[in-house]
C-alpha atoms as a PDB file:
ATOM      1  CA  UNK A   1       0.000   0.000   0.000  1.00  0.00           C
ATOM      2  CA  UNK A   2       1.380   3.370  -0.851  1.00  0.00           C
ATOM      3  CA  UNK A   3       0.091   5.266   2.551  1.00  0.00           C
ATOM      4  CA  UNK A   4       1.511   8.984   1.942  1.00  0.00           C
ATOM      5  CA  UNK A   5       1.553  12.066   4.154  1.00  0.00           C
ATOM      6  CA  UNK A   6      -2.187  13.307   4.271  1.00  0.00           C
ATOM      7  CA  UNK A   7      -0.665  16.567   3.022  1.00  0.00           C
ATOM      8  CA  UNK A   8      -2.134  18.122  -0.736  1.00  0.00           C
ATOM      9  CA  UNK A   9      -3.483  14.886  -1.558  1.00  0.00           C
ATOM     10  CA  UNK A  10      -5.588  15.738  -4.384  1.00  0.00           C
ATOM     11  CA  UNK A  11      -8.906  13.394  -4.728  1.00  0.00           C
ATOM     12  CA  UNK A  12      -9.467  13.045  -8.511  1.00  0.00           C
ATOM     13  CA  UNK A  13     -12.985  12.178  -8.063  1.00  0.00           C
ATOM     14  CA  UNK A  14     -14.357  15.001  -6.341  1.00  0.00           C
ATOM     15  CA  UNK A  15     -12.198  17.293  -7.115  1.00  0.00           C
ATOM     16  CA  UNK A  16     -10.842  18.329  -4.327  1.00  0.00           C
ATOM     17  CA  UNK A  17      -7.737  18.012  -2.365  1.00  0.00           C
ATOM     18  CA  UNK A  18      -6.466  16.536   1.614  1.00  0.00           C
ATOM     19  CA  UNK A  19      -4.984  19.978   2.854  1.00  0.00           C
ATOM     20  CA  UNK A  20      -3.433  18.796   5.756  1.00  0.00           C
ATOM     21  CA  UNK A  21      -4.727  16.156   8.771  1.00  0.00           C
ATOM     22  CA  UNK A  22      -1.437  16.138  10.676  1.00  0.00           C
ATOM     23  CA  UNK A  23      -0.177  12.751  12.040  1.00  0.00           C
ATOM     24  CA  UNK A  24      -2.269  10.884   8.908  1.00  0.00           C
ATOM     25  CA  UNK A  25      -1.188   8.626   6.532  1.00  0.00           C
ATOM     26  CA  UNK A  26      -2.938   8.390   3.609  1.00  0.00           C
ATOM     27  CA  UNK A  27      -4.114   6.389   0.455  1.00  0.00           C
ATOM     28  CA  UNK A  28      -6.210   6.779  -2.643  1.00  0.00           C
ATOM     29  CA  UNK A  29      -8.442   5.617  -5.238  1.00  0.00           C
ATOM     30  CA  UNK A  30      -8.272   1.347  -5.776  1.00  0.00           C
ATOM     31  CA  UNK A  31      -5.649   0.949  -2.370  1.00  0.00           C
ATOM     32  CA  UNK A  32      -8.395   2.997  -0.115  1.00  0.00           C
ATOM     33  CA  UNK A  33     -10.838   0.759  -1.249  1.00  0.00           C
ATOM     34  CA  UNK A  34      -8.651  -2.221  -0.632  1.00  0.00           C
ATOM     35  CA  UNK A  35      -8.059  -1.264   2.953  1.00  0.00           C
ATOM     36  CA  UNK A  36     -12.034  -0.523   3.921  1.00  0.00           C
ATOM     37  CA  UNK A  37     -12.839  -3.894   2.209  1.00  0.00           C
ATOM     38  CA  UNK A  38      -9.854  -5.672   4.358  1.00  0.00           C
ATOM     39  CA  UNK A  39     -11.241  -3.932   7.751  1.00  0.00           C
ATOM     40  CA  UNK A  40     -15.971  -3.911   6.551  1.00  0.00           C
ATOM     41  CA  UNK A  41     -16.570  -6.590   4.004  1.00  0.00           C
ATOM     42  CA  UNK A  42     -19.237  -4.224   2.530  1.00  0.00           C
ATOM     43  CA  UNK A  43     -18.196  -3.299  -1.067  1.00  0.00           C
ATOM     44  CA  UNK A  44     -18.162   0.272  -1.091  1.00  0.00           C
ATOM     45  CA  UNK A  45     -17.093   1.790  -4.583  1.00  0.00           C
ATOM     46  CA  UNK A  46     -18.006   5.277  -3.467  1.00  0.00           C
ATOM     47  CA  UNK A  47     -14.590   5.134  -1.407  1.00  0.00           C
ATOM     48  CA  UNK A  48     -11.684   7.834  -2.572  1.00  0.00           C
ATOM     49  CA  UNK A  49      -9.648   7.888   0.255  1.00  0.00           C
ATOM     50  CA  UNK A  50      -8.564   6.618   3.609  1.00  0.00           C
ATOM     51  CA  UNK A  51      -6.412   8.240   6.083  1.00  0.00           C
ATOM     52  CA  UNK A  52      -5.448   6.537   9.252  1.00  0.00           C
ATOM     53  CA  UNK A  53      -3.518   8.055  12.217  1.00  0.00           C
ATOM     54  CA  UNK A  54      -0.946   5.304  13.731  1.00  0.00           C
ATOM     55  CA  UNK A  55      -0.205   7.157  17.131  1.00  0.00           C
ATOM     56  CA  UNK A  56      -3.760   7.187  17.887  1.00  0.00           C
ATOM     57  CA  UNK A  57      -5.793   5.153  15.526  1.00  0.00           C
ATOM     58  CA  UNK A  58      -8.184   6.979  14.387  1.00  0.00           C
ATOM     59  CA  UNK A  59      -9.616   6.530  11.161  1.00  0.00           C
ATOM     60  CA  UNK A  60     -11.024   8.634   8.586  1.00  0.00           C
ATOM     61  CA  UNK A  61     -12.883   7.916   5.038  1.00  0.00           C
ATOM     62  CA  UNK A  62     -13.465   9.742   2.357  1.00  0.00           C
ATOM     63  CA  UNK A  63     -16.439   9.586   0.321  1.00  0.00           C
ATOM     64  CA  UNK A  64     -17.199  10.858  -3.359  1.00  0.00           C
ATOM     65  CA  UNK A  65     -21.094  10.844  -4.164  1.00  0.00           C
ATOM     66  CA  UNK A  66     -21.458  12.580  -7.620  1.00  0.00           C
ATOM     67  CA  UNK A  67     -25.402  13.390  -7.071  1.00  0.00           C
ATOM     68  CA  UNK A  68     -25.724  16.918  -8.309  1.00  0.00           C
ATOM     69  CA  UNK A  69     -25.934  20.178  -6.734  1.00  0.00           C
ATOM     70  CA  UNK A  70     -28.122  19.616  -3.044  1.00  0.00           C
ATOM     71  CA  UNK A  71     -29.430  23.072  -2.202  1.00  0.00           C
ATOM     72  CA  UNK A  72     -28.051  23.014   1.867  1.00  0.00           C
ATOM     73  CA  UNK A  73     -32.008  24.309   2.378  1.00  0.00           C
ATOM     74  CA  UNK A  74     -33.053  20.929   1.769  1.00  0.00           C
ATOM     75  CA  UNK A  75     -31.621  19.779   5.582  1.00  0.00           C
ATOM     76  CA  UNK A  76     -34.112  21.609   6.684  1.00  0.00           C
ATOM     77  CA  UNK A  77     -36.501  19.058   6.034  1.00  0.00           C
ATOM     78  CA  UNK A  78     -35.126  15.650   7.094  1.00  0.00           C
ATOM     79  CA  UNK A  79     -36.876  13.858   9.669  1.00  0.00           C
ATOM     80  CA  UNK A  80     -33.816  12.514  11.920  1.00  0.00           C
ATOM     81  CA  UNK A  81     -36.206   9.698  13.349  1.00  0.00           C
ATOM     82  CA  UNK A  82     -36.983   8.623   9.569  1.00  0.00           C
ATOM     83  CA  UNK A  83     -33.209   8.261   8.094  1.00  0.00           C
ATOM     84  CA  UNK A  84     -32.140   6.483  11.497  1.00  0.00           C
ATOM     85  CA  UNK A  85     -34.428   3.972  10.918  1.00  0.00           C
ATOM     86  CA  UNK A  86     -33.835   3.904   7.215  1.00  0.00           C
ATOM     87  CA  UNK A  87     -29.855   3.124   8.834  1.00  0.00           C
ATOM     88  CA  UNK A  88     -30.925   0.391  10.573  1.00  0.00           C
ATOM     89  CA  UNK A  89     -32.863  -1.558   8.200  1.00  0.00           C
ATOM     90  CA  UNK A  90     -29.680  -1.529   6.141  1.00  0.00           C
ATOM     91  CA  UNK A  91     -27.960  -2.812   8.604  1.00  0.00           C
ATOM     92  CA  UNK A  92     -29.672  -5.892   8.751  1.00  0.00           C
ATOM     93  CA  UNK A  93     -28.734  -6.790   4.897  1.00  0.00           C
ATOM     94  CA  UNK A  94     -25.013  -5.366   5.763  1.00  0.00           C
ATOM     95  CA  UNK A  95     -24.720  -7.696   8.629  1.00  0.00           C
ATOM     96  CA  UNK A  96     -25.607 -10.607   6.412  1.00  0.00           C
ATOM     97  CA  UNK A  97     -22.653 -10.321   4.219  1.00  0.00           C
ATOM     98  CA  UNK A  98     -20.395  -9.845   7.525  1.00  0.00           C
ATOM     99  CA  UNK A  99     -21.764 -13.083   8.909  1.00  0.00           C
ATOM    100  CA  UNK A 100     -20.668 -14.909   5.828  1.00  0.00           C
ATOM    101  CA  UNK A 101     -17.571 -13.531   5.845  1.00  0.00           C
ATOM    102  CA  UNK A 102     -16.641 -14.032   9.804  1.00  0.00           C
ATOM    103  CA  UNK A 103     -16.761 -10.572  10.951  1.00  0.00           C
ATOM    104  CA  UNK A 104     -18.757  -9.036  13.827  1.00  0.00           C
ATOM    105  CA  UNK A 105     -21.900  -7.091  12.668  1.00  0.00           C
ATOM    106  CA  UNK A 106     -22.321  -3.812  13.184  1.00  0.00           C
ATOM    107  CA  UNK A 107     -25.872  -1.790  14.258  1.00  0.00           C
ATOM    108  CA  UNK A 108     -26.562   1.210  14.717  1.00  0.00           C
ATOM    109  CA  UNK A 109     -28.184   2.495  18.415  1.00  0.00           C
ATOM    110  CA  UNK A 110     -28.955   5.819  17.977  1.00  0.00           C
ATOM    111  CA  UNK A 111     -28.339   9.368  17.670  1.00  0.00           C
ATOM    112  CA  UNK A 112     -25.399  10.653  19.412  1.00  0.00           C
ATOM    113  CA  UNK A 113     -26.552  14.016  17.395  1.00  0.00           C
ATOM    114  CA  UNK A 114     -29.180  14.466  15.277  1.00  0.00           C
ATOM    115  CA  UNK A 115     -27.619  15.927  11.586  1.00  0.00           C
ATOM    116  CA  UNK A 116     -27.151  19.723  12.313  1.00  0.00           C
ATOM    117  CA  UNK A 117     -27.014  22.204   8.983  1.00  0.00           C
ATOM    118  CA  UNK A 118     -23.664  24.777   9.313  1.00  0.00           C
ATOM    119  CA  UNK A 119     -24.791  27.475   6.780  1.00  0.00           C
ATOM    120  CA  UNK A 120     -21.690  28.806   6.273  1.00  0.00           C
ATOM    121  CA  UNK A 121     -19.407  26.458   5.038  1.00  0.00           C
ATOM    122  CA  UNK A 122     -22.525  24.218   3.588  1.00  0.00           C
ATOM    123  CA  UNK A 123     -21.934  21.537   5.821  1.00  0.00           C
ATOM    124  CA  UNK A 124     -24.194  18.767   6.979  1.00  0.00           C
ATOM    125  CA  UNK A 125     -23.373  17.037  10.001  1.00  0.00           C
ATOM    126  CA  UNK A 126     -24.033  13.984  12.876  1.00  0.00           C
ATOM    127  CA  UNK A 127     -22.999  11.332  15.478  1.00  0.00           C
ATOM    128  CA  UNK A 128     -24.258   7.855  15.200  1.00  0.00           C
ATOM    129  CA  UNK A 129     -23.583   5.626  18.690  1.00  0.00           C
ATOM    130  CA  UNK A 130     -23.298   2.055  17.060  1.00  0.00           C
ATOM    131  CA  UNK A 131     -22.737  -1.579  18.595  1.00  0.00           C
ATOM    132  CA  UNK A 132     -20.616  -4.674  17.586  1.00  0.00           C
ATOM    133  CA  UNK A 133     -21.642  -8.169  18.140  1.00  0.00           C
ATOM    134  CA  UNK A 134     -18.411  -8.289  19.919  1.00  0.00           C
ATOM    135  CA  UNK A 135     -19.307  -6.179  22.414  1.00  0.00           C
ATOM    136  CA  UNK A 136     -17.691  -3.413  21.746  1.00  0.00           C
ATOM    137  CA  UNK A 137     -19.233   0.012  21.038  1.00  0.00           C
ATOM    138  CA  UNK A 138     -17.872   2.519  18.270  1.00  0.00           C
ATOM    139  CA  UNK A 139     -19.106   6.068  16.838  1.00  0.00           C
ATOM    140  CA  UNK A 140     -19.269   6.805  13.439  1.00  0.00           C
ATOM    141  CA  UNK A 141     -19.363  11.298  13.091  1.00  0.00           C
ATOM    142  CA  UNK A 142     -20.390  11.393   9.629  1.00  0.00           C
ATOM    143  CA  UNK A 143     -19.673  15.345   8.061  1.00  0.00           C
ATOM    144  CA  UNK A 144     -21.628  15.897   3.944  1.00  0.00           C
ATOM    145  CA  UNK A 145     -19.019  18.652   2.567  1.00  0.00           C
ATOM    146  CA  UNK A 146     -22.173  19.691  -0.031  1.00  0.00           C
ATOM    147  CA  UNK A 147     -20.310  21.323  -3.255  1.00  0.00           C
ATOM    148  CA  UNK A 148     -21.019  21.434  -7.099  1.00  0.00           C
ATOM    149  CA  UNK A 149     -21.426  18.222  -8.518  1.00  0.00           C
ATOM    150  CA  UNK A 150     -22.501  16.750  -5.497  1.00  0.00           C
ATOM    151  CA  UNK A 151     -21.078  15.771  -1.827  1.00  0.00           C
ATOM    152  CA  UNK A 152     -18.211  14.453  -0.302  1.00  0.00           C
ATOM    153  CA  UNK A 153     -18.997  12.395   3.105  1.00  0.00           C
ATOM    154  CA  UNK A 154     -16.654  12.273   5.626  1.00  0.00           C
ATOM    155  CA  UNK A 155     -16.491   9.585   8.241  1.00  0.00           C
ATOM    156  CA  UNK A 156     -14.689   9.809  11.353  1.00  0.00           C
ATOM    157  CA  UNK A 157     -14.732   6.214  12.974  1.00  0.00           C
ATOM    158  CA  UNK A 158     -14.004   5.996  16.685  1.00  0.00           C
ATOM    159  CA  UNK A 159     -13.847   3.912  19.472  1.00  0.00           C
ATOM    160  CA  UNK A 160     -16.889   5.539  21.599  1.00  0.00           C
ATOM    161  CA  UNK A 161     -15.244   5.647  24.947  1.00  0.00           C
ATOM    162  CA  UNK A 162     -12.337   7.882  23.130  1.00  0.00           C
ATOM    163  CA  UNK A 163     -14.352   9.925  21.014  1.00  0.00           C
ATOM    164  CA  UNK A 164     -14.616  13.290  22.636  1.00  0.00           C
ATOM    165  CA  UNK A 165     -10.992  14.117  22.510  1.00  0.00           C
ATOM    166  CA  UNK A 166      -9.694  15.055  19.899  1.00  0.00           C
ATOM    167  CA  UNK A 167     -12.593  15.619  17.837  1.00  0.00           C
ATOM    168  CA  UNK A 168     -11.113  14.722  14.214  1.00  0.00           C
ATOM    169  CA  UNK A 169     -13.624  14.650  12.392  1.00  0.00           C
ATOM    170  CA  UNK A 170     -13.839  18.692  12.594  1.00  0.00           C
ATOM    171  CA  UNK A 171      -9.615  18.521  11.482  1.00  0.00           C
ATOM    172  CA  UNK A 172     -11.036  16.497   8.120  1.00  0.00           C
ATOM    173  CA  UNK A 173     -14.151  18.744   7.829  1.00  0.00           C
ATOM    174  CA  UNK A 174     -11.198  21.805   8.190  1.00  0.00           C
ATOM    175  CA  UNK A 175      -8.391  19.428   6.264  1.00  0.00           C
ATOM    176  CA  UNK A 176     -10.525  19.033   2.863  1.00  0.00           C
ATOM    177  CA  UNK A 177     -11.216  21.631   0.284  1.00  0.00           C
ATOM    178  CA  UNK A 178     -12.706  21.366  -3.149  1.00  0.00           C
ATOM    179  CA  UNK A 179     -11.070  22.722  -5.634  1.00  0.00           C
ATOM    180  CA  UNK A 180     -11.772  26.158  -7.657  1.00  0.00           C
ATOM    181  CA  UNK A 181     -14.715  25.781 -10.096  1.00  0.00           C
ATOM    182  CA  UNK A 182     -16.011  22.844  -7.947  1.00  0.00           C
ATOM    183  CA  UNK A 183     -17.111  24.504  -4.710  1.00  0.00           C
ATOM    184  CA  UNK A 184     -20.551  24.919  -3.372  1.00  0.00           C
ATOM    185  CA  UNK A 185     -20.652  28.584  -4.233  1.00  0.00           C
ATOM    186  CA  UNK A 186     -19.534  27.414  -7.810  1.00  0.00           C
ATOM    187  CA  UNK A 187     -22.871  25.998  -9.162  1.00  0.00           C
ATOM    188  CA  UNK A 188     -24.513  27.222 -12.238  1.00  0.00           C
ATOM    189  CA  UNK A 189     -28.370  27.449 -12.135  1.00  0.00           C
ATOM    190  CA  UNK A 190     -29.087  27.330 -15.535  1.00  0.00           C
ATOM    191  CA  UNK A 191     -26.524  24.486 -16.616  1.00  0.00           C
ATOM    192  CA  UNK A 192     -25.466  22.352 -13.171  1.00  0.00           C
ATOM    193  CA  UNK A 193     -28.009  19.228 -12.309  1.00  0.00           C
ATOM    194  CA  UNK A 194     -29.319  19.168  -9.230  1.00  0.00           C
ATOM    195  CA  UNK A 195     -30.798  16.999  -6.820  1.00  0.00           C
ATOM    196  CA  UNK A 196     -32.685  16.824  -3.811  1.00  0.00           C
ATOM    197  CA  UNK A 197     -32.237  15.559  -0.509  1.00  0.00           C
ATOM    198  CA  UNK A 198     -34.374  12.571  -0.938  1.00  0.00           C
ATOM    199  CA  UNK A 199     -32.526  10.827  -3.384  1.00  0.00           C
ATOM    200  CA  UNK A 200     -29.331  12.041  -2.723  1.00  0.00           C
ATOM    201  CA  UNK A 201     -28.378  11.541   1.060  1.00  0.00           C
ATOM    202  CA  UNK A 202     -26.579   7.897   1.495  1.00  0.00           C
ATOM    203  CA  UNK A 203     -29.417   5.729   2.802  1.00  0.00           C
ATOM    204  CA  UNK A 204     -26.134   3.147   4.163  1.00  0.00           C
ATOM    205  CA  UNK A 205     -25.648   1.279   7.021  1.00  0.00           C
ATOM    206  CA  UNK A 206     -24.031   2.541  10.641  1.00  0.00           C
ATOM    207  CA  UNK A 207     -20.982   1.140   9.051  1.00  0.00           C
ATOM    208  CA  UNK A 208     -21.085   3.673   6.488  1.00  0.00           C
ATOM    209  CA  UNK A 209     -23.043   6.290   8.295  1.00  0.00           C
END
């Protein structure tokens, strides 16, 4: 595996680039989705990078979804008790494919907190609590970095007894940047697709949410 400083990494797919998460290692494209599918059996194609912090290990994904332009307004209108249960009924078909390949399932508890709208940098963001069928219990702080052509979701996976310090899933929401032309402030009304919240928003499991 090529793991790299997670300094300028550029992500091809979403156009955008790693600035700087400071004690990461990094890798892209094919090897990031390598290293999810070693840890979560779930085939996730969506994956562009993974950065993984060996002093501490924490982990953090990086997710492309190329949905169209999601007016941040929309947030306004999700029902938080809706999508968690929409997370948890995926679960069950996730933990299928874990069973049959050995590892411990994964399902999501609840809301650690409920997705929260920052206007200004056009951010969506929440805290799943989750718990293994090995006992242990994990958090998955999930940050939608809403730009041009669509969204890039950020996943900070933790172990939930270590989660409150440091928080790094604001250093990736600070640590990635799309690039000029690509940005949320960059879309075109008359020419850039759009889509809404509905059909756009990653109905996954707490594995991937």
């Amino acid at each position: 595996m090529n793991w790299k400083d997670a300094t300028n990494v550029r992500l091809v797919a979403s156009n955008a680039v790693i600035t700087n998460l400071p004690g990461f290692k990094v890798v892209t494209g094919q090897e990031a989705r390598r290293v999810r599918e070693l840890i979560d059996p779930i085939k996730n194609d969506t994956i562009e990078a993974e950065a993984f912090n060996p002093d501490t290990d924490s982990e953090i994904e990086f997710m492309w979804f190329p949905a169209g332009y999601v007016a941040s307004d929309d947030w306004s209108n999700v029902d938080a008790n809706d999508m968690l249960a929409q997370i948890q009924k995926n679960d069950i078909a996730a933990n299928v494919e874990r069973k049959n390949h050995g590892v411990p399932s994964l399902t999501a508890t609840g809301w650690r907190q409920t997705p929260t709208l920052n206007t200004t940098s056009h951010t969506v963001s929440w805290i799943i609590d989750g718990e293994s069928s090995d006992g242990s219990h994990v958090i998955n702080a999930v940050a939608l970095k809403l730009g041009r052509y669509g969204f890039e979701k950020i996943i900070w996976i933790s172990d939930a007894k270590t989660a409150t310090a440091p928080n790094d899933l604001l250093l990736a929401e600070k640590g990635f940047e799309f690039e000029r032309g690509a940005g949320y402030g960059d879309y075109l009304a008359s020419s850039d697709r759009t889509a809404a919240y509905g059909n756009s928003w990653p109905r996954c499991g707490s594995a991937g949410c």
